[in-house]
C-alpha atoms as a PDB file:
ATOM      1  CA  UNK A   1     -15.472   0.925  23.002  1.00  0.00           C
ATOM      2  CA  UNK A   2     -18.055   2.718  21.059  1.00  0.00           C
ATOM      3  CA  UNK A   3     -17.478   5.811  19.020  1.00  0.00           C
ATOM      4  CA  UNK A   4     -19.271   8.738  19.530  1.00  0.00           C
ATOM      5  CA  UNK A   5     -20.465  11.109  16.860  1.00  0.00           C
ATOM      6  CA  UNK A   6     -19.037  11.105  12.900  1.00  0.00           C
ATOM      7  CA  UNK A   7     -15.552  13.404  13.164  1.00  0.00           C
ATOM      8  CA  UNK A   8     -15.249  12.914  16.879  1.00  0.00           C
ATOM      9  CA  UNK A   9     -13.549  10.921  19.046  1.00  0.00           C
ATOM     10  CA  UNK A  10     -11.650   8.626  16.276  1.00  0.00           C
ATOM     11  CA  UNK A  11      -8.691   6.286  16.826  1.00  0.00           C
ATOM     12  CA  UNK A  12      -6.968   8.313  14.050  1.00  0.00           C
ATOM     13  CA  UNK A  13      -7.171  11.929  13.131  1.00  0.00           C
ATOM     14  CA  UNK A  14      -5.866  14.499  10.356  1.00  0.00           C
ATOM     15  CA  UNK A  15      -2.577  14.684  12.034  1.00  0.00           C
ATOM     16  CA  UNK A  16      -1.705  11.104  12.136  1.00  0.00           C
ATOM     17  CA  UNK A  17      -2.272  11.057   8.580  1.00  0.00           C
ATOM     18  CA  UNK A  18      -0.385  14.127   8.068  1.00  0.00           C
ATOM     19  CA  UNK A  19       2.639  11.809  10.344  1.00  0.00           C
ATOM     20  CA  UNK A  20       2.144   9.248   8.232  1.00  0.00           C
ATOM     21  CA  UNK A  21       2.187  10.450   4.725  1.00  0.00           C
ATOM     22  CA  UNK A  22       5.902  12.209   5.906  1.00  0.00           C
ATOM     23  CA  UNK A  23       6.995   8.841   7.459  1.00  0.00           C
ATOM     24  CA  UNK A  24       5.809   7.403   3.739  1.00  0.00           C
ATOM     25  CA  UNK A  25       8.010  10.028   1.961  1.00  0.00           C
ATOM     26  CA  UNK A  26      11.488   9.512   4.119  1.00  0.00           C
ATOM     27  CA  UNK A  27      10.363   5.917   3.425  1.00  0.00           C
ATOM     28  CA  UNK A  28      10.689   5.982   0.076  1.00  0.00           C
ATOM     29  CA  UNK A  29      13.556   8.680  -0.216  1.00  0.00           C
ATOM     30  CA  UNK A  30      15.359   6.335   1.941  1.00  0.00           C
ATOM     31  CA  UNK A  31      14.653   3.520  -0.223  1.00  0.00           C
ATOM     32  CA  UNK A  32      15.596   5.415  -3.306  1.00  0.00           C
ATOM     33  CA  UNK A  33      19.303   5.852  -1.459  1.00  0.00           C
ATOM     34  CA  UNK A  34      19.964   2.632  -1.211  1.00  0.00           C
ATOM     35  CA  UNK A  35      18.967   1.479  -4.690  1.00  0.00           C
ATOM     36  CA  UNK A  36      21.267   4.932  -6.085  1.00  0.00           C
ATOM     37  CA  UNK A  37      23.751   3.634  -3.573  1.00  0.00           C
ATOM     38  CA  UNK A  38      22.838  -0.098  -5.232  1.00  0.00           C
ATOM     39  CA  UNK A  39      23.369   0.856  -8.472  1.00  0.00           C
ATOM     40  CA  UNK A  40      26.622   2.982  -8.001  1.00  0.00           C
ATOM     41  CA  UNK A  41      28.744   0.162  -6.293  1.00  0.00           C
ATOM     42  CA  UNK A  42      27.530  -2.654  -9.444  1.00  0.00           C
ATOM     43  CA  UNK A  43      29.282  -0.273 -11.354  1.00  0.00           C
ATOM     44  CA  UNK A  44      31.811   0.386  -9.164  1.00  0.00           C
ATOM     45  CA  UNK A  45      32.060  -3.586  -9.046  1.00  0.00           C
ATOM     46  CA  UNK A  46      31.814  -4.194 -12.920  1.00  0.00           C
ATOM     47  CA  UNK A  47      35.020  -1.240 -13.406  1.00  0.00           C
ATOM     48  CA  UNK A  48      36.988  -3.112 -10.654  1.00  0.00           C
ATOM     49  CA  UNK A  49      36.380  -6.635 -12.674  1.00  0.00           C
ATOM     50  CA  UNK A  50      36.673  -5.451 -15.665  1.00  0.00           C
ATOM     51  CA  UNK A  51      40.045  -3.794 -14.943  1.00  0.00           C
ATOM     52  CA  UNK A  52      41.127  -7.228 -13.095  1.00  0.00           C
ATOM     53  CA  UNK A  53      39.733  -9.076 -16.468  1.00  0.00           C
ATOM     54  CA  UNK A  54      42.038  -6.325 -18.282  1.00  0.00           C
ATOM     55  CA  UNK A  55      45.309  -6.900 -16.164  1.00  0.00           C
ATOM     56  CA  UNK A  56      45.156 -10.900 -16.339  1.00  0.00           C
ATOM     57  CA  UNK A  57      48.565 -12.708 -17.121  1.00  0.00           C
ATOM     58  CA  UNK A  58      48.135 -15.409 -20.006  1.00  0.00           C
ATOM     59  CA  UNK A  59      49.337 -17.466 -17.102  1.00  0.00           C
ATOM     60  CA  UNK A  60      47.386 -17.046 -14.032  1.00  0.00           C
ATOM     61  CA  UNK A  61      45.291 -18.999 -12.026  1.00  0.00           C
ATOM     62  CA  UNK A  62      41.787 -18.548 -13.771  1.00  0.00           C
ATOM     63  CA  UNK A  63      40.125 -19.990 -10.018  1.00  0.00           C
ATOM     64  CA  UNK A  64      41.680 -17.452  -8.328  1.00  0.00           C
ATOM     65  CA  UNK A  65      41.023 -14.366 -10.748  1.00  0.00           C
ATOM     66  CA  UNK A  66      37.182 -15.452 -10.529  1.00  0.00           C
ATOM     67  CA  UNK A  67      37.659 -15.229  -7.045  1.00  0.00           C
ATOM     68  CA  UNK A  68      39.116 -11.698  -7.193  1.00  0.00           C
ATOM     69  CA  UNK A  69      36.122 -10.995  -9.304  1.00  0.00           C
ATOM     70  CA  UNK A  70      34.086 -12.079  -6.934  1.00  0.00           C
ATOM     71  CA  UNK A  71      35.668 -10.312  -4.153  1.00  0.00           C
ATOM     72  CA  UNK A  72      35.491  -6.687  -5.485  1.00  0.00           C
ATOM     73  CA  UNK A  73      31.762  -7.569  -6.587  1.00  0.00           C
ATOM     74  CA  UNK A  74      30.392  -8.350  -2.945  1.00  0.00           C
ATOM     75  CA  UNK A  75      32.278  -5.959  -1.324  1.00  0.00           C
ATOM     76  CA  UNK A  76      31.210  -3.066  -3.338  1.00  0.00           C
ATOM     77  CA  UNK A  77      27.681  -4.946  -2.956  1.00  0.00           C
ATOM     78  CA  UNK A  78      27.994  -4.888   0.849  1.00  0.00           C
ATOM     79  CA  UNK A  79      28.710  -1.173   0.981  1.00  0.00           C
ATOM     80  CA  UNK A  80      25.732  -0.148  -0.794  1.00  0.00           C
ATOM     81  CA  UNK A  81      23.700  -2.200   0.762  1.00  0.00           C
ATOM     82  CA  UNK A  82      24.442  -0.942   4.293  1.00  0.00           C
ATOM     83  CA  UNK A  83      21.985  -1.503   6.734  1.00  0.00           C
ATOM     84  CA  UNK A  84      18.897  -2.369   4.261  1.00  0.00           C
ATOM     85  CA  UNK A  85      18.009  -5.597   6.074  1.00  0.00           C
ATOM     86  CA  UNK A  86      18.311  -4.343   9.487  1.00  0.00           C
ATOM     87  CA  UNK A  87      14.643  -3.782  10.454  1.00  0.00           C
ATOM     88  CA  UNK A  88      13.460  -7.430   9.098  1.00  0.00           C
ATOM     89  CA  UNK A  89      13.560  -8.445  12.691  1.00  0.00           C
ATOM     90  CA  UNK A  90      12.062  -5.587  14.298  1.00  0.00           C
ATOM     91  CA  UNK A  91       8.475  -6.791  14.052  1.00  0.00           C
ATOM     92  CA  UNK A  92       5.475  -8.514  12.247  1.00  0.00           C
ATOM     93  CA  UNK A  93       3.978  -5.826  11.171  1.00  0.00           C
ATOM     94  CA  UNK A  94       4.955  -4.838   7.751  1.00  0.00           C
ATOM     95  CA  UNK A  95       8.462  -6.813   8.315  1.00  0.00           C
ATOM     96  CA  UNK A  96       7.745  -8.690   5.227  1.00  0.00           C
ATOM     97  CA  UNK A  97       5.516  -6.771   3.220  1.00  0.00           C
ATOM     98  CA  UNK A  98       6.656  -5.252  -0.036  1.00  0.00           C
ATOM     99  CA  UNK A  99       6.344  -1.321  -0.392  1.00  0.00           C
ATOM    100  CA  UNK A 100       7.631  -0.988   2.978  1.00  0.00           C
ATOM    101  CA  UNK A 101       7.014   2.851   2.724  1.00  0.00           C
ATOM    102  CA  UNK A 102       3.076   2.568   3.469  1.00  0.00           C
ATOM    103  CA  UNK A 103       3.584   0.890   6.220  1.00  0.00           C
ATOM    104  CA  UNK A 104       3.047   3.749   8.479  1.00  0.00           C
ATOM    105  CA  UNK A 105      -0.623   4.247   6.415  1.00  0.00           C
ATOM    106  CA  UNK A 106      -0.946   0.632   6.676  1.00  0.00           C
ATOM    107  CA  UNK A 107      -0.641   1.185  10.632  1.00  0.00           C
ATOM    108  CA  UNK A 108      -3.418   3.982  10.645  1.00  0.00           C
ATOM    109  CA  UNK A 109      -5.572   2.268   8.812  1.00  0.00           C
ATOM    110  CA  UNK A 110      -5.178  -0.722  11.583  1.00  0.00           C
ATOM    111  CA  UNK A 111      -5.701   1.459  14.121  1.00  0.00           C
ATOM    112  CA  UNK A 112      -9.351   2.037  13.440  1.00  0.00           C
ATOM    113  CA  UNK A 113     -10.628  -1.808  13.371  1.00  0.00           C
ATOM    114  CA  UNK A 114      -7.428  -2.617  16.747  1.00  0.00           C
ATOM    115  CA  UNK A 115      -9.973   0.741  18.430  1.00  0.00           C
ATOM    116  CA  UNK A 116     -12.904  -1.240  18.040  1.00  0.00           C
ATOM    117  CA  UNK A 117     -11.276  -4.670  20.235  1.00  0.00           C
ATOM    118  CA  UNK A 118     -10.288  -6.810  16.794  1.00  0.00           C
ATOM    119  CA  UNK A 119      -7.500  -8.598  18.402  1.00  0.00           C
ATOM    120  CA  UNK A 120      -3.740  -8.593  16.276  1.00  0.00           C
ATOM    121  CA  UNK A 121      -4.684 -12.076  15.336  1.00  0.00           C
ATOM    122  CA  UNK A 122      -7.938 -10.513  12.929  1.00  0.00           C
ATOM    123  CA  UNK A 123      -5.861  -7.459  11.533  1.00  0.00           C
ATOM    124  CA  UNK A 124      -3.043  -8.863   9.227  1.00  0.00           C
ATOM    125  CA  UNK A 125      -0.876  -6.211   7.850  1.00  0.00           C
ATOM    126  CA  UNK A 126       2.108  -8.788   7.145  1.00  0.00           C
ATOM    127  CA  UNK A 127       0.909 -12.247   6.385  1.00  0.00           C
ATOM    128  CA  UNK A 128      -1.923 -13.790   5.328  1.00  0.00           C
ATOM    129  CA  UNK A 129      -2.872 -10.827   2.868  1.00  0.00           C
ATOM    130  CA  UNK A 130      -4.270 -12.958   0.121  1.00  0.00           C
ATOM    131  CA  UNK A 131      -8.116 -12.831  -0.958  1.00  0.00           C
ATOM    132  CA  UNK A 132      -9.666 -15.458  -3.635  1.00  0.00           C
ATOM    133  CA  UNK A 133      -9.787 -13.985  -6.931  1.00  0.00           C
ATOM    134  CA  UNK A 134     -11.938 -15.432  -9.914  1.00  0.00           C
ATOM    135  CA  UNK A 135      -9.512 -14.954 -12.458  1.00  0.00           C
ATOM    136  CA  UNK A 136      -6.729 -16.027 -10.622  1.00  0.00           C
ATOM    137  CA  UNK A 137      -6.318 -18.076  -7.389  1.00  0.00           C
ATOM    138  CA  UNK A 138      -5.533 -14.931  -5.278  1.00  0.00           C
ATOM    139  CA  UNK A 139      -4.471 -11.172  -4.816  1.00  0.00           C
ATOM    140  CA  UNK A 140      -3.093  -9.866  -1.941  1.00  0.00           C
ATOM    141  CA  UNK A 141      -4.340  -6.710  -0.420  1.00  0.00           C
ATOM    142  CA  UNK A 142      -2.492  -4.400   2.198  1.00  0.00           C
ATOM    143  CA  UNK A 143      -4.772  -4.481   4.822  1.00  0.00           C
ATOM    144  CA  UNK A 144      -6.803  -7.556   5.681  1.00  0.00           C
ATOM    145  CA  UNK A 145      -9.422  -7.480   8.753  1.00  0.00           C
ATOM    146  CA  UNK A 146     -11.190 -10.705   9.411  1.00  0.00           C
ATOM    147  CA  UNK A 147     -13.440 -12.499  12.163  1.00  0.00           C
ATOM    148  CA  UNK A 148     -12.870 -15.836  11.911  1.00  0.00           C
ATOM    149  CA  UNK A 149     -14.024 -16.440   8.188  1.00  0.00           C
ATOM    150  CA  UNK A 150     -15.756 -13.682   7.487  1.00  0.00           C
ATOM    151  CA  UNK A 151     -13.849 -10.677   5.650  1.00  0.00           C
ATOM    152  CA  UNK A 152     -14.670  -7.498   7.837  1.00  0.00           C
ATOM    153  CA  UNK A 153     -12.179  -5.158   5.434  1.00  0.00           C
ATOM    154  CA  UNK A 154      -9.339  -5.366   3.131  1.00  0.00           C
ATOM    155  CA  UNK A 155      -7.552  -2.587   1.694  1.00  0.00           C
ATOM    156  CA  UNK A 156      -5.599  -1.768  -1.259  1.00  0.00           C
ATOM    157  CA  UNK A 157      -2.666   1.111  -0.791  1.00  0.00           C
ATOM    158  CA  UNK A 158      -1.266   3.019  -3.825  1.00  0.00           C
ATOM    159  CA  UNK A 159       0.458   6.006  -4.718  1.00  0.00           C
ATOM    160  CA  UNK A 160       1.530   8.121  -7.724  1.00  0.00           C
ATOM    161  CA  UNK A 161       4.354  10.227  -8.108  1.00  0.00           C
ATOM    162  CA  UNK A 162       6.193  12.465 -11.018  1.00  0.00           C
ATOM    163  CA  UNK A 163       7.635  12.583 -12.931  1.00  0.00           C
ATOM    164  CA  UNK A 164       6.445  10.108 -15.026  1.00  0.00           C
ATOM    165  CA  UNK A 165       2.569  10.418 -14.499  1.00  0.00           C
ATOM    166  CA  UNK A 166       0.889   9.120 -17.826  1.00  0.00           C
ATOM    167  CA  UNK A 167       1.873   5.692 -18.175  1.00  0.00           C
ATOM    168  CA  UNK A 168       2.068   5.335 -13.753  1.00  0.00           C
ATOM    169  CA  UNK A 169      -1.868   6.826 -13.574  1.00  0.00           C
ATOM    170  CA  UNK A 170      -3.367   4.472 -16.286  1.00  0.00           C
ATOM    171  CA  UNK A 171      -1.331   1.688 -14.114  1.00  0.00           C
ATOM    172  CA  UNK A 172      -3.148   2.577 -10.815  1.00  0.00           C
ATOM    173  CA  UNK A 173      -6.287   2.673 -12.321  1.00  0.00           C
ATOM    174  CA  UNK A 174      -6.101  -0.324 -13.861  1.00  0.00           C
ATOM    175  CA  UNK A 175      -4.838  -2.354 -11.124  1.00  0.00           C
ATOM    176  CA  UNK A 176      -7.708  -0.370  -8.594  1.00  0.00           C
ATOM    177  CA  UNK A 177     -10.534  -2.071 -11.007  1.00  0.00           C
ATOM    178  CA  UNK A 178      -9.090  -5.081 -11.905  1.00  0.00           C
ATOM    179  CA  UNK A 179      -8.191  -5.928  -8.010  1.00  0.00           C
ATOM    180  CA  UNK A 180     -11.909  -4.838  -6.694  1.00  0.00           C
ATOM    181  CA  UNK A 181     -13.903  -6.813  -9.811  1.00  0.00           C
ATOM    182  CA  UNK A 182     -11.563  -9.991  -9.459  1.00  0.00           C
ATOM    183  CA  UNK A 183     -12.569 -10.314  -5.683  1.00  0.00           C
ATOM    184  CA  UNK A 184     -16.482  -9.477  -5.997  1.00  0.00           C
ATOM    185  CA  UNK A 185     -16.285 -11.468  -8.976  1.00  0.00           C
ATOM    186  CA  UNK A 186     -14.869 -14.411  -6.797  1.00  0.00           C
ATOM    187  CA  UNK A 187     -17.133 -13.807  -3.515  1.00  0.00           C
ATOM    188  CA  UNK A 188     -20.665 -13.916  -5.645  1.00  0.00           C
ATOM    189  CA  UNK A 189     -19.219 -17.068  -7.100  1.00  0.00           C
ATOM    190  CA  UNK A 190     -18.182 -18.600  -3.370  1.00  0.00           C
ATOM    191  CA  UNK A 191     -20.044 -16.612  -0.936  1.00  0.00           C
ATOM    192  CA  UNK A 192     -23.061 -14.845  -2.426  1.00  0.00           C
ATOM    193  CA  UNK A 193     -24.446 -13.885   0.873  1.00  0.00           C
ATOM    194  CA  UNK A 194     -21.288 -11.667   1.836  1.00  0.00           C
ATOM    195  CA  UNK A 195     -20.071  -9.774  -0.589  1.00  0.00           C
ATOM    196  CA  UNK A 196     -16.676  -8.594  -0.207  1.00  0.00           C
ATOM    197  CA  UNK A 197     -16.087  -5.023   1.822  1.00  0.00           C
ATOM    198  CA  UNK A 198     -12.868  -2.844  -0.079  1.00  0.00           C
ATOM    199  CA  UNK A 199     -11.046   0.287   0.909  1.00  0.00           C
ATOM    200  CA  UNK A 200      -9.172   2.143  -1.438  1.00  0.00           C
ATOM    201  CA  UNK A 201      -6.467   4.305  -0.275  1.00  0.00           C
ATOM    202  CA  UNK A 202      -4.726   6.983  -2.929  1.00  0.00           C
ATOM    203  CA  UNK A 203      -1.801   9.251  -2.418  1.00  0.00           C
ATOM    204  CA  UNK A 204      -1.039  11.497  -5.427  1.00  0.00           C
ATOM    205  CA  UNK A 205       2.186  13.925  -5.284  1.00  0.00           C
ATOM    206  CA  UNK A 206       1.187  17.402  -5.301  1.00  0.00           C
ATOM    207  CA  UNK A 207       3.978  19.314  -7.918  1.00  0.00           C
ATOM    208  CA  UNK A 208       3.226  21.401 -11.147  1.00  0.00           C
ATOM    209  CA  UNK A 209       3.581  17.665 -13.559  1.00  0.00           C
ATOM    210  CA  UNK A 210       0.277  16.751 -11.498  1.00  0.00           C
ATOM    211  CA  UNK A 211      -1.591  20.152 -11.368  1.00  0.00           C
ATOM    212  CA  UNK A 212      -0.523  20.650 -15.419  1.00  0.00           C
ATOM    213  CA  UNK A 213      -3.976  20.249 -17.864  1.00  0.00           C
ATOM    214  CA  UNK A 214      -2.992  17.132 -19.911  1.00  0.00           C
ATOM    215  CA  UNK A 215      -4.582  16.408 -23.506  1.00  0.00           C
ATOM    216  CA  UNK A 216      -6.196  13.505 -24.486  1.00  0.00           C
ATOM    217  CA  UNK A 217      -4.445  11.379 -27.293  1.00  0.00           C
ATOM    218  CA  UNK A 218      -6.262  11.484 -30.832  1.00  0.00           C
ATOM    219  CA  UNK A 219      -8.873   8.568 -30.660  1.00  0.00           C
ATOM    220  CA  UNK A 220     -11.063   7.564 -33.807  1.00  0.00           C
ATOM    221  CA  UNK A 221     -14.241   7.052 -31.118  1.00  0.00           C
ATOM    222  CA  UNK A 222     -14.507  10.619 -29.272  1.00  0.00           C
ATOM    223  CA  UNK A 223     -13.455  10.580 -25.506  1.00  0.00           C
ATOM    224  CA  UNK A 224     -15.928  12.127 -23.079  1.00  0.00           C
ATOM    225  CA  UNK A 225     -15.854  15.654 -22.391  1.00  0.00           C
ATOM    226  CA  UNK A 226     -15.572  14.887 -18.597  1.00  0.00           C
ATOM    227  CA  UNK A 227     -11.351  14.432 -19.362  1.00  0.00           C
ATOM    228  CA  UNK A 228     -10.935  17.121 -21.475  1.00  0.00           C
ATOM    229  CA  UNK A 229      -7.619  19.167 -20.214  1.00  0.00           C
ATOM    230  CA  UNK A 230      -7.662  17.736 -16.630  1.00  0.00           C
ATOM    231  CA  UNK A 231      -4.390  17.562 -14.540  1.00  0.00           C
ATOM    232  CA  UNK A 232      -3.535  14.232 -13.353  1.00  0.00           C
ATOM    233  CA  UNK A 233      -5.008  15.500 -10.106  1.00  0.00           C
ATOM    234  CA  UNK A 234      -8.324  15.859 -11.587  1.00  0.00           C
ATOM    235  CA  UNK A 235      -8.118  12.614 -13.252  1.00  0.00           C
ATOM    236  CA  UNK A 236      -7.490  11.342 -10.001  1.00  0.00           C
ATOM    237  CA  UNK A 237     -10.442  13.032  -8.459  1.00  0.00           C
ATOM    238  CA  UNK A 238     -12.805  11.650 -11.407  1.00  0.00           C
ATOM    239  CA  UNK A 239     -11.285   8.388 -11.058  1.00  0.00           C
ATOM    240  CA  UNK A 240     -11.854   7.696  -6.938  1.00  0.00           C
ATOM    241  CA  UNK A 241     -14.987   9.352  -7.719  1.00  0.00           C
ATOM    242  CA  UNK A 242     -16.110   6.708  -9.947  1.00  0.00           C
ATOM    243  CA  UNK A 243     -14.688   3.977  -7.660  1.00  0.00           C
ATOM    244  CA  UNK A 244     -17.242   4.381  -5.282  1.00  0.00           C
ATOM    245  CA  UNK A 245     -19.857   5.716  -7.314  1.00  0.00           C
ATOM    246  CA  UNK A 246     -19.512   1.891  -9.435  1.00  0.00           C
ATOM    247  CA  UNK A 247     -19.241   0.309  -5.703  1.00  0.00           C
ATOM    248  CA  UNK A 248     -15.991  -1.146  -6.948  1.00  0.00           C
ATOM    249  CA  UNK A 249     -14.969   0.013  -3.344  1.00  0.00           C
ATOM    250  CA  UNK A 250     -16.645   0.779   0.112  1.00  0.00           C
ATOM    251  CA  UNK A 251     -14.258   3.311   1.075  1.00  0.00           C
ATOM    252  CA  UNK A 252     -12.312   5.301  -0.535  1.00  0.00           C
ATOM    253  CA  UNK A 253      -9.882   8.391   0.174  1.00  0.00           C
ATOM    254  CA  UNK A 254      -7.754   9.969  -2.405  1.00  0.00           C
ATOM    255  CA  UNK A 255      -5.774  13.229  -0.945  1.00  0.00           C
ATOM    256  CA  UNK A 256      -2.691  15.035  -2.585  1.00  0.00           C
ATOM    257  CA  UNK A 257       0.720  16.093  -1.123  1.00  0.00           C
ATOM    258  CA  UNK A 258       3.657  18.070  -1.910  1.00  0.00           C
ATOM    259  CA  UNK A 259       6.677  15.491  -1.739  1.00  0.00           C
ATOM    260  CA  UNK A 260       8.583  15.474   1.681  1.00  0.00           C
ATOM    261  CA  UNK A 261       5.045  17.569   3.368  1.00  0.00           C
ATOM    262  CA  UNK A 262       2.287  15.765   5.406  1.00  0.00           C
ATOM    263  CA  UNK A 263       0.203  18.801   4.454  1.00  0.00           C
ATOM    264  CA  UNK A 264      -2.603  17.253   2.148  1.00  0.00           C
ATOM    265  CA  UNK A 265      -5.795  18.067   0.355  1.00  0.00           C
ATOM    266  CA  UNK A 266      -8.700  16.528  -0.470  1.00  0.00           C
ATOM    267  CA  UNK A 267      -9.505  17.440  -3.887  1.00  0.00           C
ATOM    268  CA  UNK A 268     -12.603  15.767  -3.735  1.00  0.00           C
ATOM    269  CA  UNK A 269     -14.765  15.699  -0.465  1.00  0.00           C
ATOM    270  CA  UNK A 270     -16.444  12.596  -0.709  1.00  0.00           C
ATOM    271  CA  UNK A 271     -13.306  10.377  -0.936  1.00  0.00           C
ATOM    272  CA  UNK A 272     -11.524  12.753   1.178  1.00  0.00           C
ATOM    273  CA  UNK A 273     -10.119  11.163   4.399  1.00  0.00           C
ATOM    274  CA  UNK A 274     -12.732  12.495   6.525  1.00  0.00           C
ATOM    275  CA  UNK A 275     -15.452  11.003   3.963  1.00  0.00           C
ATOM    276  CA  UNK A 276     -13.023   7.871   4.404  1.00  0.00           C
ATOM    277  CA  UNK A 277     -12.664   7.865   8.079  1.00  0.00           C
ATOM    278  CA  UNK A 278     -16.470   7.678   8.597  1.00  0.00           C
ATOM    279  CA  UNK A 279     -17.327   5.189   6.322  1.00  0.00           C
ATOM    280  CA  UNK A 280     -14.531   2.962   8.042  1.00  0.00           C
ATOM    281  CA  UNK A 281     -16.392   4.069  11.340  1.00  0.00           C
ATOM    282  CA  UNK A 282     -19.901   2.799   9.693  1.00  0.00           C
ATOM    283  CA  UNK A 283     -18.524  -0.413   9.132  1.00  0.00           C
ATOM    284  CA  UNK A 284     -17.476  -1.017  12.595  1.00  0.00           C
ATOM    285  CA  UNK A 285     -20.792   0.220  13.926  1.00  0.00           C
ATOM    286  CA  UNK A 286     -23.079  -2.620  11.692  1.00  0.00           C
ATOM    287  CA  UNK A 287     -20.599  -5.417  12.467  1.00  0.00           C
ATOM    288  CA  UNK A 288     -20.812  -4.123  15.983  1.00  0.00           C
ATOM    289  CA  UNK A 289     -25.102  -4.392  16.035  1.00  0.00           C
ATOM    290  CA  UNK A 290     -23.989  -7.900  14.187  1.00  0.00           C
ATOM    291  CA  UNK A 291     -21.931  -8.996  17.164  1.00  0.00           C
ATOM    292  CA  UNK A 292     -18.597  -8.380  15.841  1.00  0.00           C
ATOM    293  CA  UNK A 293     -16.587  -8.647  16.947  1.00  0.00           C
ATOM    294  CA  UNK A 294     -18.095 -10.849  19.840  1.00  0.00           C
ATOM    295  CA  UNK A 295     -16.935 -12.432  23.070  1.00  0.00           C
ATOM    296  CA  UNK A 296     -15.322 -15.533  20.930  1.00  0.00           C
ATOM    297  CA  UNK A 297     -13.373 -15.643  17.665  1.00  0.00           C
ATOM    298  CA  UNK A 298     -15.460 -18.354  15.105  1.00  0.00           C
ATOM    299  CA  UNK A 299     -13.016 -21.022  15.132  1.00  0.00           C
ATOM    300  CA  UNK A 300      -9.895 -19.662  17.525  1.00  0.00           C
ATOM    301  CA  UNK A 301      -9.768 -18.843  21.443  1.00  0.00           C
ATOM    302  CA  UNK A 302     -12.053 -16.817  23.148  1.00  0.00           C
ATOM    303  CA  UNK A 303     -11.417 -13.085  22.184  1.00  0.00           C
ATOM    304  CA  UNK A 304      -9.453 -12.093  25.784  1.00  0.00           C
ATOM    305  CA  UNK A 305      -7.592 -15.544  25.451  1.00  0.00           C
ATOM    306  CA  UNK A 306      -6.124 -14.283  22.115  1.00  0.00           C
ATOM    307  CA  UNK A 307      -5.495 -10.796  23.178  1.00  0.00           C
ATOM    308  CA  UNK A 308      -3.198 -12.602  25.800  1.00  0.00           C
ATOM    309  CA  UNK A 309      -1.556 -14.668  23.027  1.00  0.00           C
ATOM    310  CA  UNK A 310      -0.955 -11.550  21.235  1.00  0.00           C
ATOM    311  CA  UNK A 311       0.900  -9.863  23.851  1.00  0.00           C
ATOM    312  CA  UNK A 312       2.886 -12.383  24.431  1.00  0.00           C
ATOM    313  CA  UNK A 313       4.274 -12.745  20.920  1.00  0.00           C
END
């Protein structure tokens, strides 16, 4: 297929995102259950020992108390745990990927390169995440796009959410630059003539902790004026901002949302997700002129051959 003009016509649109970014929060308040749930029934399970431990005759069985132990432990165990593992089966995608609550981001993003005729087997959102690094061996992205050995896209997924901000925000930021220099670092060393292509994907929670000005910390070399008495929103803005600006990243979207809502903003237009959405859509379109992706994968079956494999599996 071809796209047509920018904003038109796209495999994904403001209100898939808006269906995702609610699918990430039940996600995550669903994960957040269990580990409450988790945590309740280890305590639950250390009372229950404890009070065995408490009640033990000088003369019984030690074997069989730790067995008692161990009885009320899993059981308690099994209750909280409930039906966590019950979707490891339910397919590839995302079935053993960590941070199982951007998977339904994960699938959008996906959707624009699986629009374009990249086959399954060239869109890993499972397996097969890992990039070569240059400070380390590898880092594993969220998103990985390929044609045969050439990278098409990879993409790195985060999120920040109250109500601990401070401490979370330098985090993100930190692992955003490290992440993006490591790989370019490692492709001018290996492959000089194709520099990596990064997306950059940022989902802040929209409350009053991250709309609230925040001061800088007393420094003995003066911070730039650009922070002064920014929310953590702002920050955000100035940080994406500077993401792309540095060409750390190719693409990259930053938007805002109250928790629970798929209603988000864009504080900043040019890493909005329409900004993001087009520059994904400019990628396809150079590969395209390029011949990807072509008739053959470099290496694997012929491009229909594998779309049959894939359909099969």
């Amino acid at each position: 297929m071809s796209y047509q003009s920018k904003g038109s016509n796209l495999p994904v649109d403001r209100g898939n995102l808006e269906g995702a970014i609610i699918s990430y929060w039940e996600i995550k308040e669903e994960q957040a259950r269990k580990a409450r749930a988790k945590k309740a029934a280890k305590a639950a399970a250390k009372k229950r020992a404890d009070a065995i431990l408490a009640g033990m005759d000088p003369d019984a069985d030690i074997y069989g108390l730790a067995e008692e132990v161990s009885v009320a432990e899993s059981s308690q165990e099994d209750i909280a745990l409930g039906d966590e593992n019950d979707d490891q089966d339910a397919g590839t995608e995302g079935s053993v990927r960590g941070g199982k609550q951007f998977d339904p981001i994960v699938s959008l993003v996906a959707n624009f390169f699986r629009a374009a005729g990249y086959p399954s087997s060239c869109i890993q959102t499972a397996s097969q995440l890992e990039l070569p690094g240059f400070y380390r061996p590898q880092k594993k992205w969220d998103v990985v796009v390929t044609w045969g050995k050439f990278l098409v896209a990879a993409f790195e997924l985060k999120a920040l959410g109250g109500p601990s901000y401070g401490n979370n925000f330098n985090n993100r930021v930190e692992e955003a630059v490290g992440s993006a220099t490591d790989v370019r670092r490692a492709f001018s060393s290996q492959h000089p003539a194709r520099p990596p292509w990064l997306g950059y994907f940022y989902l802040m929670e929209d409350d009053a902790g991250s709309r609230r000005p925040v001061k800088t910390a007393k420094s003995p070399i003066p911070v730039s004026d650009k922070w002064t008495n920014l929310s953590y929103q702002e920050r955000g803005g100035v940080f994406c901002e500077r993401l792309l600006a540095e060409n750390l990243y190719d693409a990259v979207c930053y938007v805002t949302a109250p928790k629970g809502s798929g209603s988000f903003t864009e504080p900043v237009p040019s890493v909005g997700w329409s900004a993001f959405s087009e520059t994904i859509i400019d990628r396809i379109e150079v590969l395209r002129a390029a011949g990807i992706p072509g008739v053959r994968i470099p290496g694997q079956a012929s491009q229909m051959e594998q779309i049959a494999l894939d359909d099969l599996d």
